[in-house]
Protein backbone atom coordinates (compact mmCIF):
# COMPACT_ATOMS: atom_id res chain seq x y z
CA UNK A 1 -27.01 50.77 -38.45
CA UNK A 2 -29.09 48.50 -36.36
CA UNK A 3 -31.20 49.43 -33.66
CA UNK A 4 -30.29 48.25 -30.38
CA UNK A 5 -32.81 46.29 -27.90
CA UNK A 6 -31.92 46.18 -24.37
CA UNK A 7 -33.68 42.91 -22.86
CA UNK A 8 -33.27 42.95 -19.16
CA UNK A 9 -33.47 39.60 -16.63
CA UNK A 10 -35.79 41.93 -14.54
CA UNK A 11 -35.16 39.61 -11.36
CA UNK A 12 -31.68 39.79 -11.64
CA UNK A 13 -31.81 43.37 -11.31
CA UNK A 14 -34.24 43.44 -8.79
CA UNK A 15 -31.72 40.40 -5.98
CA UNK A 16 -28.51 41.97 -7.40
CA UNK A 17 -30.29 45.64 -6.11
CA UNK A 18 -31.49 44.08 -2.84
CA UNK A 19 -28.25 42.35 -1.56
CA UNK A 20 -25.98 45.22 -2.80
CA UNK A 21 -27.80 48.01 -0.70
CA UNK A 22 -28.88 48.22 3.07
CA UNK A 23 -32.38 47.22 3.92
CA UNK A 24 -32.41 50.17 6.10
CA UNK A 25 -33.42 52.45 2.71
CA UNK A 26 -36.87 53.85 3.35
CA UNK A 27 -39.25 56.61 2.81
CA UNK A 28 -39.58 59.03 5.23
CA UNK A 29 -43.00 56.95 5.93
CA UNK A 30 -41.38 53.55 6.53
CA UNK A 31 -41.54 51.69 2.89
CA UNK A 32 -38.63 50.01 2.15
CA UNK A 33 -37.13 50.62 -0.88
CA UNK A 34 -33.28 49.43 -1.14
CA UNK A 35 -34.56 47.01 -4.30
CA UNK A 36 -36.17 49.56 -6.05
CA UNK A 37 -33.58 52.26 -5.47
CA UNK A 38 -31.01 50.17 -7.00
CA UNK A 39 -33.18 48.61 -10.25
CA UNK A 40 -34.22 52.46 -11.00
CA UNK A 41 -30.15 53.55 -10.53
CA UNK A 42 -29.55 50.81 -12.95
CA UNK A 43 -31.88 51.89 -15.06
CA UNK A 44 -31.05 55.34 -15.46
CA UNK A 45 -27.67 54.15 -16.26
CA UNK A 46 -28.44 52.12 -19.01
CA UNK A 47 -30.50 54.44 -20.72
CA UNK A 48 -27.53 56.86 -20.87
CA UNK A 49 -24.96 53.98 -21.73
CA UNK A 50 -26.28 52.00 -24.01
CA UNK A 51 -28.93 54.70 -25.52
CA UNK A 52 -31.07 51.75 -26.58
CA UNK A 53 -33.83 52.07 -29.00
CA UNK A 54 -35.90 49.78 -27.05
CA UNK A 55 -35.86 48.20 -23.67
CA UNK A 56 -38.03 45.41 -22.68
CA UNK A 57 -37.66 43.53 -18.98
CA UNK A 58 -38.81 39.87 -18.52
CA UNK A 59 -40.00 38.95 -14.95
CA UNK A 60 -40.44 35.33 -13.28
CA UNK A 61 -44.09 34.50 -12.78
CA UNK A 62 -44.89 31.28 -11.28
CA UNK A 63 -43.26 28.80 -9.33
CA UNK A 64 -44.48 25.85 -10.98
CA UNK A 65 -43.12 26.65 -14.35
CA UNK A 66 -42.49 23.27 -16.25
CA UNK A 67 -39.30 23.12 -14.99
CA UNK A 68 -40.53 22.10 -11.62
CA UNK A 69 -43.15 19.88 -12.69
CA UNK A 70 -39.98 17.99 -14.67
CA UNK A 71 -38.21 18.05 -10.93
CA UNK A 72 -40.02 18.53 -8.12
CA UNK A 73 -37.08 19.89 -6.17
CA UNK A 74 -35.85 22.08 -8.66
CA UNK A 75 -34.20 25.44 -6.66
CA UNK A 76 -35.27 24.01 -3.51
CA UNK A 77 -31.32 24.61 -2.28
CA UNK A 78 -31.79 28.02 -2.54
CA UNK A 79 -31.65 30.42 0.35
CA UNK A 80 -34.94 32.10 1.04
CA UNK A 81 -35.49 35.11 0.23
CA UNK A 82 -37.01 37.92 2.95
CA UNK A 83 -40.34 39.17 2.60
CA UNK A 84 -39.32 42.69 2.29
CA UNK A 85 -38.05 41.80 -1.03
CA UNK A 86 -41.30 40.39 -2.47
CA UNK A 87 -43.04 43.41 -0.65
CA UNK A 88 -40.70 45.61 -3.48
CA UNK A 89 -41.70 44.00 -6.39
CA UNK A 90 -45.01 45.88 -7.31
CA UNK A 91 -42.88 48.83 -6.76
CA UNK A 92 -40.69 47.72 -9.60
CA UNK A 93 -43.45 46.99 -11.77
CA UNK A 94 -44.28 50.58 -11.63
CA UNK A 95 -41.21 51.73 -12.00
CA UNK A 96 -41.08 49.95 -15.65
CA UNK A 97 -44.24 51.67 -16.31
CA UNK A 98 -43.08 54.84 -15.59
CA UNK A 99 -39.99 54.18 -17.77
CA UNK A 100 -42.57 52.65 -20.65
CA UNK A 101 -40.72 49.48 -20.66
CA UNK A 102 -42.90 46.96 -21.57
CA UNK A 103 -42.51 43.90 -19.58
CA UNK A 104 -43.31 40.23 -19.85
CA UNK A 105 -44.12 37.26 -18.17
CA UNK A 106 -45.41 33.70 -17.89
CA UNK A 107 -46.71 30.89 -15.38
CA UNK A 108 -45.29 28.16 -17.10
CA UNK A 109 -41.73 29.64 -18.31
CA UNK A 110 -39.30 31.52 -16.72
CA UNK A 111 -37.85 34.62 -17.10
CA UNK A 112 -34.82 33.27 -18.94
CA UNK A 113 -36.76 31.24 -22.02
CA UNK A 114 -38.64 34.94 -22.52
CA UNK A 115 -35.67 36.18 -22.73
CA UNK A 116 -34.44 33.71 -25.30
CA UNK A 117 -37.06 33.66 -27.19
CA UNK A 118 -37.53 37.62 -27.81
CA UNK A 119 -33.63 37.57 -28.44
CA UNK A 120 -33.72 35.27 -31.43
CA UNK A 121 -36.89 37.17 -32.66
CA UNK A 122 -35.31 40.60 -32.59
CA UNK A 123 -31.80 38.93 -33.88
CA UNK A 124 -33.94 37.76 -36.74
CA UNK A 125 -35.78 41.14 -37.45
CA UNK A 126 -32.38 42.48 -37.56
CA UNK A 127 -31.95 43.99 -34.06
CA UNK A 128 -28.94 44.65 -32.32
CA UNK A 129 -29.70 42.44 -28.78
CA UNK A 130 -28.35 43.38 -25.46
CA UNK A 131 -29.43 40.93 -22.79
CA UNK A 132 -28.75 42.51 -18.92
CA UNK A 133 -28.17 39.98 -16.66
CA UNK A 134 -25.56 37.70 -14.50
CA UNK A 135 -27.52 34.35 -15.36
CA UNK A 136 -25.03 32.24 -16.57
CA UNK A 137 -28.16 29.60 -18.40
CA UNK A 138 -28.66 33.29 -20.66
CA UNK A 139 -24.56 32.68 -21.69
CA UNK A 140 -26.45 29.91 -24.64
CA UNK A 141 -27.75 32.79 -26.05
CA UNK A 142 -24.74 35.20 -27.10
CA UNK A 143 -23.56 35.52 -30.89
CA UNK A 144 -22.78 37.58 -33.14
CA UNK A 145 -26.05 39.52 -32.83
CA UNK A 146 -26.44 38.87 -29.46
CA UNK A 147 -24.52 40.23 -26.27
CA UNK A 148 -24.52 39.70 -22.70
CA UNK A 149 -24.01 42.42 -20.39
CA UNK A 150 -23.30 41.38 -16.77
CA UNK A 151 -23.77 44.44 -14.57
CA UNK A 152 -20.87 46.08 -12.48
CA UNK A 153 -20.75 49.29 -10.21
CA UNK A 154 -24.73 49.34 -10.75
CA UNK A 155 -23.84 49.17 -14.55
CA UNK A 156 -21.40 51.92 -14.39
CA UNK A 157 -19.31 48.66 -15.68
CA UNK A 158 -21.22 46.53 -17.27
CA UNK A 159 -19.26 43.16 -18.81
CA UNK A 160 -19.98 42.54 -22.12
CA UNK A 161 -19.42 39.05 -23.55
CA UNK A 162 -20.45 37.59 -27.15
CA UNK A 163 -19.64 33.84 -28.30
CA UNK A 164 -15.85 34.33 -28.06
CA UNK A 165 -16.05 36.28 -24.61
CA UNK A 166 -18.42 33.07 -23.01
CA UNK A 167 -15.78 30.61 -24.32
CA UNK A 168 -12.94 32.51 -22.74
CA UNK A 169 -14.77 32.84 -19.40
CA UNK A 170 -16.56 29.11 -19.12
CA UNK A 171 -14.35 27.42 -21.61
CA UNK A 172 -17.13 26.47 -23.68
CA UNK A 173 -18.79 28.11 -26.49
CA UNK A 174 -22.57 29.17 -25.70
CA UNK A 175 -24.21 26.26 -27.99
CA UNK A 176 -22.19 23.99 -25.29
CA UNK A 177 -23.81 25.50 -22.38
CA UNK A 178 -26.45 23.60 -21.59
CA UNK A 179 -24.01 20.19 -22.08
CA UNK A 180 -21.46 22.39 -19.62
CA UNK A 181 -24.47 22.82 -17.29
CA UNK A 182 -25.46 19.21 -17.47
CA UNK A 183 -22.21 17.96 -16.38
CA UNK A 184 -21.04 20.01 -13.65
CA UNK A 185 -24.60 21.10 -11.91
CA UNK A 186 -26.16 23.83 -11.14
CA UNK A 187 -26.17 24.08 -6.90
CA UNK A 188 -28.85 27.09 -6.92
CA UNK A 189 -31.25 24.95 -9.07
CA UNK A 190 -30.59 21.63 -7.41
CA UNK A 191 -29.45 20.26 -10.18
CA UNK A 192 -26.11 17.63 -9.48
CA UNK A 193 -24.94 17.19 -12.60
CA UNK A 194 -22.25 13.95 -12.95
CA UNK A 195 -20.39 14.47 -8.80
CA UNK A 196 -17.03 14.91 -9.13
CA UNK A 197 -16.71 16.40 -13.00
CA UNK A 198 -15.83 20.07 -11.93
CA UNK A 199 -15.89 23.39 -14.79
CA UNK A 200 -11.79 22.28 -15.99
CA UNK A 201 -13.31 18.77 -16.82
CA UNK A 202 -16.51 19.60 -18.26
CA UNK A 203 -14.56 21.96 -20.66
CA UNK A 204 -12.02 19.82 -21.26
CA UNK A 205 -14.21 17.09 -22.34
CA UNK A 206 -16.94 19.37 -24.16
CA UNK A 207 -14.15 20.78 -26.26
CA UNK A 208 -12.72 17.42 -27.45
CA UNK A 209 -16.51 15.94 -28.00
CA UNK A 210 -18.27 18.65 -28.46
CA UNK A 211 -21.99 17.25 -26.52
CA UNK A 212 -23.16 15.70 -24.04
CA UNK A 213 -24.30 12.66 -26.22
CA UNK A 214 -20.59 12.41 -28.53
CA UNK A 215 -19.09 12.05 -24.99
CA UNK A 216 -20.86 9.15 -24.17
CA UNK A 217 -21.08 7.86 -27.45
CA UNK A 218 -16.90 7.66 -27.33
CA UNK A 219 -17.34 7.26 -23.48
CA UNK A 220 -14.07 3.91 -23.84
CA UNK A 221 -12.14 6.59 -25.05
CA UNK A 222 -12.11 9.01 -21.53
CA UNK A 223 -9.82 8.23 -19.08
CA UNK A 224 -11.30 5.56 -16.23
CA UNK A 225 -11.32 8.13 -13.51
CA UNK A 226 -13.42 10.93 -15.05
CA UNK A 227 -15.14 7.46 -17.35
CA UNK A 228 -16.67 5.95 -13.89
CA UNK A 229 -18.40 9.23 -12.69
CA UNK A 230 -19.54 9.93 -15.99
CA UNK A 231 -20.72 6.11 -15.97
CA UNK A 232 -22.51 6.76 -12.87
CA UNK A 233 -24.36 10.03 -13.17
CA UNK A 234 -25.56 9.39 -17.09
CA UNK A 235 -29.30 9.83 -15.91
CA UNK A 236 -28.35 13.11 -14.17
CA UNK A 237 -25.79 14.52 -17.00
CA UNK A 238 -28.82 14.68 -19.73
CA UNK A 239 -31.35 15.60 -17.61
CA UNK A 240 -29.50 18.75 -16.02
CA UNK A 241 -28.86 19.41 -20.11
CA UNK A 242 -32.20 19.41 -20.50
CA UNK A 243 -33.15 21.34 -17.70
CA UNK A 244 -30.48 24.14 -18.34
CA UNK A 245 -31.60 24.50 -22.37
CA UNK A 246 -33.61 27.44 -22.82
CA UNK A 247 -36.62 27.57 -24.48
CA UNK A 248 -36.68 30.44 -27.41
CA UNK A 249 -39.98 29.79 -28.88
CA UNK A 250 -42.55 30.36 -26.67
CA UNK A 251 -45.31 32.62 -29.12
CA UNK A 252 -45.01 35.55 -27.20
CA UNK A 253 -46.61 38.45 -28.84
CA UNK A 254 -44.51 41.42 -29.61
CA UNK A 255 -44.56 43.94 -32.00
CA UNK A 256 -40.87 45.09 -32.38
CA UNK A 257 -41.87 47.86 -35.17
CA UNK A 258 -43.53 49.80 -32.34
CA UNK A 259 -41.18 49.25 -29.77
CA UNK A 260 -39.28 52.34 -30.67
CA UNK A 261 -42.15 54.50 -30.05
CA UNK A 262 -42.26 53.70 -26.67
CA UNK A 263 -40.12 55.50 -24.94
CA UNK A 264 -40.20 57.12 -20.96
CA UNK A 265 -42.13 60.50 -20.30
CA UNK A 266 -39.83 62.70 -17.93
CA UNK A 267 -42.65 63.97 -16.18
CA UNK A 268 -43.95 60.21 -15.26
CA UNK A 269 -40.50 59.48 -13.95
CA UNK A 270 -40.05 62.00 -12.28
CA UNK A 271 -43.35 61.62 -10.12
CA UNK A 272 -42.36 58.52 -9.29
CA UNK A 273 -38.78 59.18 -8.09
CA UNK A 274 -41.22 62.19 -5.94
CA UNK A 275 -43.61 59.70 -4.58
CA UNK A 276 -40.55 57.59 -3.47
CA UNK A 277 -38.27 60.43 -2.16
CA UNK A 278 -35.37 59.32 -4.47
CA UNK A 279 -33.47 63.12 -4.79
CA UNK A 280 -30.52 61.90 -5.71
CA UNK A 281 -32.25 60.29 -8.51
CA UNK A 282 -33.74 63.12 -9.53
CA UNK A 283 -30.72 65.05 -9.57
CA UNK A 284 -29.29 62.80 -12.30
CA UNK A 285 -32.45 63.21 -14.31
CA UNK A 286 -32.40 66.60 -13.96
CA UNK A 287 -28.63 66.30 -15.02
CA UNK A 288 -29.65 64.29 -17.92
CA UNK A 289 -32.12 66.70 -19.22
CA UNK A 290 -29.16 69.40 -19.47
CA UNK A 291 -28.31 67.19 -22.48
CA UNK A 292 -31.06 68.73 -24.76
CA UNK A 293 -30.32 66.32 -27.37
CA UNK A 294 -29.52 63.27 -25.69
CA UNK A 295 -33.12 63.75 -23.61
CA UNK A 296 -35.18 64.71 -26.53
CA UNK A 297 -33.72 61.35 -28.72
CA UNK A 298 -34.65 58.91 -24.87
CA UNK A 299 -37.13 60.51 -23.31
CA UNK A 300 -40.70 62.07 -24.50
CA UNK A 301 -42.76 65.32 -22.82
CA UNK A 302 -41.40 67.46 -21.11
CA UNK A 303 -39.59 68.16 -18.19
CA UNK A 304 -41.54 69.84 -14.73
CA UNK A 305 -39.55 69.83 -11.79
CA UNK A 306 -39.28 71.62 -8.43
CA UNK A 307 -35.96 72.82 -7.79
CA UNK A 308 -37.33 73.20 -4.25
CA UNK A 309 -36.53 69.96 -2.54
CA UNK A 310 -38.34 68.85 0.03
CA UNK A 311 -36.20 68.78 3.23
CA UNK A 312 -38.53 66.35 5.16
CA UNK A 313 -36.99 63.37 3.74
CA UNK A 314 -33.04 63.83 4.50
CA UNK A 315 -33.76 65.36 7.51
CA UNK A 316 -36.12 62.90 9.52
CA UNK A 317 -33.71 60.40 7.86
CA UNK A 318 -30.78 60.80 10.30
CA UNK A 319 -33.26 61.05 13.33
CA UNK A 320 -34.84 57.77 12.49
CA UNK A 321 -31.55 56.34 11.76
CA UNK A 322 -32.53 55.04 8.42
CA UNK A 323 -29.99 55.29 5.58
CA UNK A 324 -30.23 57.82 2.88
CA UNK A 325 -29.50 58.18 -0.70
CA UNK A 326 -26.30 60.08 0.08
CA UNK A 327 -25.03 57.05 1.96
CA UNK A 328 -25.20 54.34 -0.70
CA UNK A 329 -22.25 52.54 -2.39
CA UNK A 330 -21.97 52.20 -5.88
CA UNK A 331 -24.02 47.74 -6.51
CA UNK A 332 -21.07 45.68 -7.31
């Protein structure tokens, strides 16, 4: 049987988190913590889903990667995002360390080429590959050792698509991707694409040509209304392909024999759950660790908890008015 890598588009996690629950989540000392709530819900869930053998997250690093030295406007259409989500993000750094997952990345690529590139590594060393994320560039990467998981419910539903799953949902099949992307845009990159080919057309013509470049090598042969836009917006059509291709061999260095080893202490993840007053999280750990077996295969040390909970946190909650754990939808 092969062992099964979890790979996880850390900032997916972290915006899908922050949108889904109310900023209003704090400790009983005023940090927010709504984004880091919701990445270390979706963590415990995954663990006791998908009972990897390995997780690894990849995080965005820069924003001058060599994307946007290629265009210098590249996701300048995108809404900002508030401070008190970047304020989070150390947090969830330390909440991968005190789940052991190692994490990676790099100034010049994003999150998404790590991704790729550590998928077709592990694919190659035999792996069973699980990427976590709702990135629809990551689609390129599924086949038949390679799966997408697009989280649901906070991963309580996560769907799973490999090559045949993409082509039913885009129309495409994930090596056409990239040409998809290139001919209908991508509006939270600032990328246009060819203007007025929507997803039907780009399908339709991608599964007749098959690329980009066999389109407008047999460009006579497409109809004049969709052939004058295409005509127009050639410039735009390869360079969004380009810009939407992953890359997936950047020498990243990873040891995937001693990945297995490296799995979370209890006692570190429970401190941290402590330090940020996350009971209910704790509860489900606690839960978790009633499954001797299922605890002692995922998790390492062992387990010291106070079954005393401390009341400060709940209480001052509803006199300050700020939200508690109790109160918190499922992330859809």
């Amino acid at each position: 049987m092969k062992k099964k890598l979890l790979l996880i588009d850390a900032n997916h996690l972290m915006h899908r988190a922050y949108w889904a629950i109310q900023r209003s989540l704090s400790t009983s000392k005023g940090e927010q913590t709504n984004a880091v709530f919701g990445v270390c819900s979706m963590l415990l869930t995954m663990i006791q889903r998908e009972k990897p053998d390995a997780i690894v997250a990849c995080f965005d690093e820069g924003k001058e990667t060599y994307r946007h030295k290629l265009h210098e406007e590249y996701k300048a259409g995108r809404q900002e995002t508030p401070d008190d989500f970047y304020t989070q993000i150390p947090r969830i750094h330390q909440c991968m360390a005190a789940f052991s997952i190692p994490t990676y990345s790099d100034p010049t690529y994003e999150a998404d080429d790590l991704i790729g590139t550590i998928a077709v590594r592990g694919a190659k060393e035999g792996w069973e590959v699980i990427i976590v994320t709702g990135d629809r560039d990551l689609f390129q990467m599924a086949d038949h050792s390679i799966k997408i998981a697009v989280p649901h419910k906070g991963y309580a539903e996560p769907e799973y698509l490999d090559a045949k799953g993409v082509e039913a949902k885009l129309g495409v099949r994930p090596d056409q991707v990239a040409d998809y992307k290139g001919l209908v845009g991508d509006a939270s990159d600032n990328l246009k694409g060819v203007k007025g080919i929507g997803p039907k057309s780009a399908a339709t013509l991608l599964q007749k040509y098959g690329t980009i470049e066999s389109l407008y090598e047999h460009i006579a042969e497409v109809k004049e209304s969709n052939r004058l836009k295409l005509e127009a917006d050639r410039e735009s059509a390869f360079f969004c392909k380009k810009m939407a291709t992953l890359v997936t061999d950047i020498p990243v260095t990873i040891d995937f024999a001693t990945l297995t080893g490296q799995k979370p202490e209890l006692k570190q993840v429970e401190s941290f759950f402590s330090e940020l007053e996350f009971l209910t999280l704790r509860t489900r750990l606690r839960k978790l660790f009633q499954n001797e077996a299922f605890t002692r295969e995922y998790f390492s040390g062992e387990f010291v908890i106070d079954l005393e909970e401390p009341a400060s946190a709940e209480d001052s909650a509803g006199k300050e008015g700020r939200m508690t754990e109790a109160q918190l939808p499922l992330l859809d």
